[in-house]
Protein backbone atom coordinates (compact mmCIF):
# COMPACT_ATOMS: atom_id res chain seq x y z
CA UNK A 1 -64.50 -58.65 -36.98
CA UNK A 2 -64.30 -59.72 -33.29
CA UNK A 3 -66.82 -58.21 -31.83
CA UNK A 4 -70.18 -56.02 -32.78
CA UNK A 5 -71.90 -52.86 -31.04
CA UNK A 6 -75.60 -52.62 -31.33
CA UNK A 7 -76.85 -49.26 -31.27
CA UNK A 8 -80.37 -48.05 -30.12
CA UNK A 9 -82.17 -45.18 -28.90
CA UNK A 10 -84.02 -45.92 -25.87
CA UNK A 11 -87.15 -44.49 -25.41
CA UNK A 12 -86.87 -43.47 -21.86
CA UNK A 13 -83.47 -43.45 -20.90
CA UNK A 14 -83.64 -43.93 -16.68
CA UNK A 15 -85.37 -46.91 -16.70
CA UNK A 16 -83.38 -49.24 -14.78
CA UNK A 17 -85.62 -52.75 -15.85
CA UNK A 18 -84.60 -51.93 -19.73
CA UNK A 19 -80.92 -52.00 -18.46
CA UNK A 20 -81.78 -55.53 -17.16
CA UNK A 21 -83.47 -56.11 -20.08
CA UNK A 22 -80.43 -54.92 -22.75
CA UNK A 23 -77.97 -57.26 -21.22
CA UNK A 24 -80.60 -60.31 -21.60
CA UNK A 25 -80.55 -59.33 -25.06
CA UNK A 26 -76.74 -58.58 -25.52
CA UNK A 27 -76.30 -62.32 -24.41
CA UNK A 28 -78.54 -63.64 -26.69
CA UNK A 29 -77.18 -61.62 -29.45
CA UNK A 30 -74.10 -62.80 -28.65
CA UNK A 31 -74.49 -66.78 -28.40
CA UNK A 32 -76.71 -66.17 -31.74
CA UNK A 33 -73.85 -64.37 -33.56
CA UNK A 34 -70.80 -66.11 -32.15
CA UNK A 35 -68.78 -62.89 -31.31
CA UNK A 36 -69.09 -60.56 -28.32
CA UNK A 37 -71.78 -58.12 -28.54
CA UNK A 38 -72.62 -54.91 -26.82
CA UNK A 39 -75.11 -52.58 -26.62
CA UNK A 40 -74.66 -48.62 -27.50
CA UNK A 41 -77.52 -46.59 -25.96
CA UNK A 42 -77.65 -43.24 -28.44
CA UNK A 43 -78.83 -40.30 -26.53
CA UNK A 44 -80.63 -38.90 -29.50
CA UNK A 45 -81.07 -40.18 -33.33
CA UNK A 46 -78.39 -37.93 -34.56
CA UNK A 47 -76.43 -39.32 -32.21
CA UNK A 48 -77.08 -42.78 -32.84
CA UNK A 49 -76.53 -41.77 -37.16
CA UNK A 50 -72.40 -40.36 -35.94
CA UNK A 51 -72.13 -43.82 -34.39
CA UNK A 52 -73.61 -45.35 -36.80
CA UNK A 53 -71.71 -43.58 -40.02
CA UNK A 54 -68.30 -43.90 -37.70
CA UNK A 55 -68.10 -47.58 -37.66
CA UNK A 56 -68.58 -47.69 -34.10
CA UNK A 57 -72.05 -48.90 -34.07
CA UNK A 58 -72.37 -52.15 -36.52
CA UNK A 59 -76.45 -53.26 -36.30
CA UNK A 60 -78.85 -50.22 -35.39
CA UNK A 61 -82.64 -50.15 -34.53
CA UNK A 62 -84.01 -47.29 -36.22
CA UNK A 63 -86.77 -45.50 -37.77
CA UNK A 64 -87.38 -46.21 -41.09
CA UNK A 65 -86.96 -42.59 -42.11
CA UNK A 66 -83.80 -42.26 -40.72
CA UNK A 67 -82.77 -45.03 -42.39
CA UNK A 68 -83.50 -44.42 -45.78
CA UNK A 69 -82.63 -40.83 -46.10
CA UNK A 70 -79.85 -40.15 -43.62
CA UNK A 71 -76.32 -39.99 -45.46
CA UNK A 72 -74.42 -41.88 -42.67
CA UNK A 73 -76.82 -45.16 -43.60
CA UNK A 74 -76.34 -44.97 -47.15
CA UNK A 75 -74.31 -48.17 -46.70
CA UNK A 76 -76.96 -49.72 -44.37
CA UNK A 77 -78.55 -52.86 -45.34
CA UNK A 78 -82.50 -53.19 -43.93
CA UNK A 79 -82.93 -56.48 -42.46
CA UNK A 80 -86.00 -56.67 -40.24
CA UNK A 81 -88.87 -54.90 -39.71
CA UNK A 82 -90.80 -54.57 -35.94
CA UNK A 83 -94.30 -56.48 -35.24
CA UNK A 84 -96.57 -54.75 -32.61
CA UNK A 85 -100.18 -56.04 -32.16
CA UNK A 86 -99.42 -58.54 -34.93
CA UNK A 87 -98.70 -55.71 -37.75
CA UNK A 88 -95.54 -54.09 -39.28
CA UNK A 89 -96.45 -50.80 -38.61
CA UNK A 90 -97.41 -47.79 -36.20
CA UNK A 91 -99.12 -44.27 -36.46
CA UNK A 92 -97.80 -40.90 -35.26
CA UNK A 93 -99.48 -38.88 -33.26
CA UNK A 94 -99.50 -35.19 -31.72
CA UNK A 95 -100.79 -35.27 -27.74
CA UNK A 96 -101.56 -32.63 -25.38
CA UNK A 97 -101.97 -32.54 -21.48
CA UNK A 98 -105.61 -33.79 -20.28
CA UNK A 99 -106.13 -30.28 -18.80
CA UNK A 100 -105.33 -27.94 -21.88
CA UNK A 101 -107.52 -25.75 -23.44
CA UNK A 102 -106.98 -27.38 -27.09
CA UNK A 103 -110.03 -29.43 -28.25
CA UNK A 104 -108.77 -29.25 -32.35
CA UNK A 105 -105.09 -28.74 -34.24
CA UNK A 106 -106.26 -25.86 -35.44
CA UNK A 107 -106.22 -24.23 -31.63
CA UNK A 108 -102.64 -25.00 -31.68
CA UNK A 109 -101.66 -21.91 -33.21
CA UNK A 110 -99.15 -19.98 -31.54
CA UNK A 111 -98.72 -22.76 -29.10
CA UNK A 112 -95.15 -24.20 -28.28
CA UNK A 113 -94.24 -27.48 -29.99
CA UNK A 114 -91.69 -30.20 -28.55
CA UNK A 115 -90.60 -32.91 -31.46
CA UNK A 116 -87.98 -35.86 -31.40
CA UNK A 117 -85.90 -35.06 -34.56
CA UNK A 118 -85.95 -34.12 -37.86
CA UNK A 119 -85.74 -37.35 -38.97
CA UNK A 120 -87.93 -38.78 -36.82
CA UNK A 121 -91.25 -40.35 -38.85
CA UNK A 122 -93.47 -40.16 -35.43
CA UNK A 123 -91.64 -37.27 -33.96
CA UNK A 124 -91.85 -34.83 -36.62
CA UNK A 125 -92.23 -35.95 -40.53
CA UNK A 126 -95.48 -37.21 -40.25
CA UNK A 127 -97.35 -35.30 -37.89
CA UNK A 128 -96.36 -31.99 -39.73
CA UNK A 129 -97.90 -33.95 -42.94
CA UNK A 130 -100.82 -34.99 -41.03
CA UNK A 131 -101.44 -30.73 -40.25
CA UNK A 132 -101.00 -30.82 -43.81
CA UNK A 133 -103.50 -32.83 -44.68
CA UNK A 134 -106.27 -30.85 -42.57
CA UNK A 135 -105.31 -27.81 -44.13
CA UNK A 136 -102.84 -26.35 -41.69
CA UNK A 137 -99.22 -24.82 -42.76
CA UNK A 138 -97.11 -26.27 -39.59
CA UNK A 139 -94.27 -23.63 -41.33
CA UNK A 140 -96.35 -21.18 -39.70
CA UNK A 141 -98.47 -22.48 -36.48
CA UNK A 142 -96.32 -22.44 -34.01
CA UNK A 143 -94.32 -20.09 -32.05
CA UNK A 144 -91.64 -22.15 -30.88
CA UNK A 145 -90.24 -25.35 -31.78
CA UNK A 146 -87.50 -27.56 -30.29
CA UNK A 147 -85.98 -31.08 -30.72
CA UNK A 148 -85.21 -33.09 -27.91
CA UNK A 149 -83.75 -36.05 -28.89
CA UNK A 150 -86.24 -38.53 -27.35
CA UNK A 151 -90.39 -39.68 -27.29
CA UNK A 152 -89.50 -39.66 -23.14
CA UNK A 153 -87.87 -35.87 -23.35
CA UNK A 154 -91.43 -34.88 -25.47
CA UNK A 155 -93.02 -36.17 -23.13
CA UNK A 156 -91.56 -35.08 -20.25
CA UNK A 157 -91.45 -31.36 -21.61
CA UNK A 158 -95.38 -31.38 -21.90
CA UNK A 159 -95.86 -32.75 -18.47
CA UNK A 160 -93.59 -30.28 -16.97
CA UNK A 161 -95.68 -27.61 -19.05
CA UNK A 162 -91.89 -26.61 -21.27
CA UNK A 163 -94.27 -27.79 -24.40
CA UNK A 164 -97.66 -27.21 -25.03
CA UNK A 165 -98.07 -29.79 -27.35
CA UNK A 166 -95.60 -32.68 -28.15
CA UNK A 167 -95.28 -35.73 -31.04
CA UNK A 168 -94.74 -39.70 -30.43
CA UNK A 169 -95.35 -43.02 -31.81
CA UNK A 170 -98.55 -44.88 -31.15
CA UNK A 171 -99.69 -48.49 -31.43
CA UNK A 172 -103.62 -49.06 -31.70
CA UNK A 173 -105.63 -51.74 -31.32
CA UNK A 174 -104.97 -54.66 -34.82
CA UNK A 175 -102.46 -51.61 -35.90
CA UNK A 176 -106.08 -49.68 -35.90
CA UNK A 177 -105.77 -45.92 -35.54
CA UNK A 178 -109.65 -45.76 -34.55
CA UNK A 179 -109.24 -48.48 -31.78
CA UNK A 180 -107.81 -47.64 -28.47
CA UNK A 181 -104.06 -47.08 -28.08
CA UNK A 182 -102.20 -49.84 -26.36
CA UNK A 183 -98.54 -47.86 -26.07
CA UNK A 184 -96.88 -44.82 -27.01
CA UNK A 185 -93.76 -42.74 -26.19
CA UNK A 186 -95.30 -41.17 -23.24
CA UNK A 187 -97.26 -43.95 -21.90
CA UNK A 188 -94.43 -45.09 -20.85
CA UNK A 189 -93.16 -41.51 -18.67
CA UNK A 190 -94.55 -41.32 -15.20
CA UNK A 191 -96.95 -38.32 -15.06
CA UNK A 192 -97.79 -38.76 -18.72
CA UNK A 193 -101.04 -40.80 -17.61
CA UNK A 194 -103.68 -38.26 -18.50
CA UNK A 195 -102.50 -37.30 -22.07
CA UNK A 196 -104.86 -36.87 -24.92
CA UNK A 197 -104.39 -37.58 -28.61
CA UNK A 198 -105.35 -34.44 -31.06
CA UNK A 199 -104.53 -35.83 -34.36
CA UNK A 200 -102.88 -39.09 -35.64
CA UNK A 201 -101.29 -39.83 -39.01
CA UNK A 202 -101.82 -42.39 -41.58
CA UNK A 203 -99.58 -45.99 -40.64
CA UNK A 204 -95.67 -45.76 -40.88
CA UNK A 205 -94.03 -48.90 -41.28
CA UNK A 206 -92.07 -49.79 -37.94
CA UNK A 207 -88.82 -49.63 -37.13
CA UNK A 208 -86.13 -52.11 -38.44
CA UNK A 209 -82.73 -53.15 -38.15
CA UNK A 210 -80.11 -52.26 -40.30
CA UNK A 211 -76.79 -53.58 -40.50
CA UNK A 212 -73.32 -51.91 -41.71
CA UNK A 213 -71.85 -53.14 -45.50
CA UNK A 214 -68.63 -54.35 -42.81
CA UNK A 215 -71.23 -56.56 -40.99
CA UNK A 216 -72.98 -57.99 -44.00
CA UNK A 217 -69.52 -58.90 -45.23
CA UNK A 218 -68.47 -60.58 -42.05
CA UNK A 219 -71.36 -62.61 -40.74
CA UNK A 220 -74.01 -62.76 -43.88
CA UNK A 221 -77.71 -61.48 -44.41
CA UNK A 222 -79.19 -64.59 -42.99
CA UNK A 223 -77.10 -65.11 -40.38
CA UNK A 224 -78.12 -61.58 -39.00
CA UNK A 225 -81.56 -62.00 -39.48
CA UNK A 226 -81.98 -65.23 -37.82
CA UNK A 227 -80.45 -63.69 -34.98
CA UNK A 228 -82.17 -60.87 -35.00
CA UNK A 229 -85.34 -62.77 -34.86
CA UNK A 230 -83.92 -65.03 -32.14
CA UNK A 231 -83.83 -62.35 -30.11
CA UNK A 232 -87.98 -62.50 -29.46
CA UNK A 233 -87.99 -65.56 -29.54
CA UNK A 234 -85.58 -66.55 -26.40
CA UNK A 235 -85.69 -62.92 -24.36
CA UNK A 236 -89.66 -61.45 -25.54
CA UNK A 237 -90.02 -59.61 -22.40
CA UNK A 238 -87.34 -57.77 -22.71
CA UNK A 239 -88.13 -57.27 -26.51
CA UNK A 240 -91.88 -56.16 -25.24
CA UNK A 241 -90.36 -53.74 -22.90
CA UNK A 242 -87.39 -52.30 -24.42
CA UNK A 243 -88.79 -52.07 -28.24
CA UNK A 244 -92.28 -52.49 -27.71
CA UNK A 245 -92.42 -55.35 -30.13
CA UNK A 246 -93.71 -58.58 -29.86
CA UNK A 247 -91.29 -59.96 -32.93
CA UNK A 248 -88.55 -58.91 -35.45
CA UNK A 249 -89.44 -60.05 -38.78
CA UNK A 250 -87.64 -59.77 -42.39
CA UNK A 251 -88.25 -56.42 -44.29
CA UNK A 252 -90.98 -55.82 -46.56
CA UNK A 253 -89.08 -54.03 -49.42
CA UNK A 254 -92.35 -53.10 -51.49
CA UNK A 255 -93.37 -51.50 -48.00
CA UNK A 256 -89.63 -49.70 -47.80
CA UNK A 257 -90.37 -48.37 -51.59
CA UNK A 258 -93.53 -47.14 -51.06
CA UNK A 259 -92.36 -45.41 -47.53
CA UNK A 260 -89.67 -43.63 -49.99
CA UNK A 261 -92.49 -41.98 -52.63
CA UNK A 262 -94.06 -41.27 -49.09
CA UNK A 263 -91.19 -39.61 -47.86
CA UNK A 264 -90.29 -37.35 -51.31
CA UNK A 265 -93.99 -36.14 -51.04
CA UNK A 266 -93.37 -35.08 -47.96
């Protein structure tokens, strides 16, 4: 192997500080690995699995869900886990515009929902479990649905009034869904200031890195995870900015097998 591609899919995908930021990081992945690294920016999650299940993409940040259920990673090896406000996971959450006449999930009937993917644990899996869980059947409460790829597309489509109601990550306060939110996917969107949170979901375990069997073979388990956890170390701005973590650390895999029972429940 003489080189490797990280793939990722950015959050907001105009921002021209995280393209400062992703070539800090390429660098450092690079000096840490010893080969030439670049950096594949996925337009959507699907996109990002094709890469991904092609060869073309070698180490990939990506949701957990996506990782343990999507065919293309059934080769993928989980190696590190993200920290945010000093704990391994995050919430979901469905958000509205500050303006709109929704006070409760159950008003959203027969509104129009915007989600990330299918895969997505934030952007669709566990919010529709969450509407579950208060006695709503999301089969039926809404009268359109899309997927756009992205937390910034959501977000943009409820600003711009395409969505009436749209889904995202959150971080809280100690990983606290009652504290205040510190970040989200549409905190980060211009416009997106005044959004309010109608529901969140129980914790999801954050997002990790998983490398290809090819990679594993080539470099070794530890060697990728020590780089993978250099990264924070020697570039944590642009870790902060571009991932929204503070740190990478090694997997839980008691979390990863209790996110699976979570996942066939769902």
């Amino acid at each position: 192997m003489d080189h490797v591609v990280l793939g990722i899919v950015p959050a907001v995908v105009d921002d021209e500080l995280a393209v400062e930021h992703l070539e800090v990081l390429r660098g450092v992945a690079s000096a840490r690995l010893g080969l030439p690294c670049a950096i594949h920016r996925a337009v959507s999650p699907g996109a990002l699995l094709f890469a991904f299940g092609s060869g073309a993409v070698q180490l990939a940040w990506s949701s957990p869900t996506l990782a343990l259920t999507a065919p293309e990673m059934r080769d993928a090896t989980p190696l590190c886990c993200s920290i945010r406000e000093g704990v391994a996971h995050y919430h979901g959450v469905l958000f509205v515009r500050g303006d709109a006449q929704v006070g409760s999930p159950l008003q959203l009937r027969g509104r129009r929902a915007a989600w990330v993917a299918g895969t997505s644990a934030a952007g669709f899996i566990f919010p529709r479990v969450a509407l579950a869980g208060h006695g709503i059947d999301p089969e039926h409460l809404f009268s359109e649905e899309r997927f756009l790829g992205s937390y910034g597309a959501v977000a943009r489509a409820v600003r711009d009034g395409e969505a009436d109601v749209g889904a995202s990550f959150a971080v809280f306060e100690g990983g606290d869904a009652t504290r205040p939110m510190l970040r989200s996917g549409f905190t980060q969107v211009e416009g997106c200031e005044d959004m309010r949170v109608l529901l969140s979901t129980p914790a999801i375990p954050a997002d990790l890195w998983v490398a290809s069997r090819a990679l594993i073979g080539a470099l070794g388990r530890e060697t990728l995870v020590e780089a993978i956890g250099g990264l924070s170390r020697e570039a944590p701005e642009a870790v902060k900015h571009v991932f929204g973590a503070e740190s990478f650390e090694p997997v839980d895999e008691r979390q990863l097998a209790d996110l699976r029972r979570q996942l066939d429940d769902a």
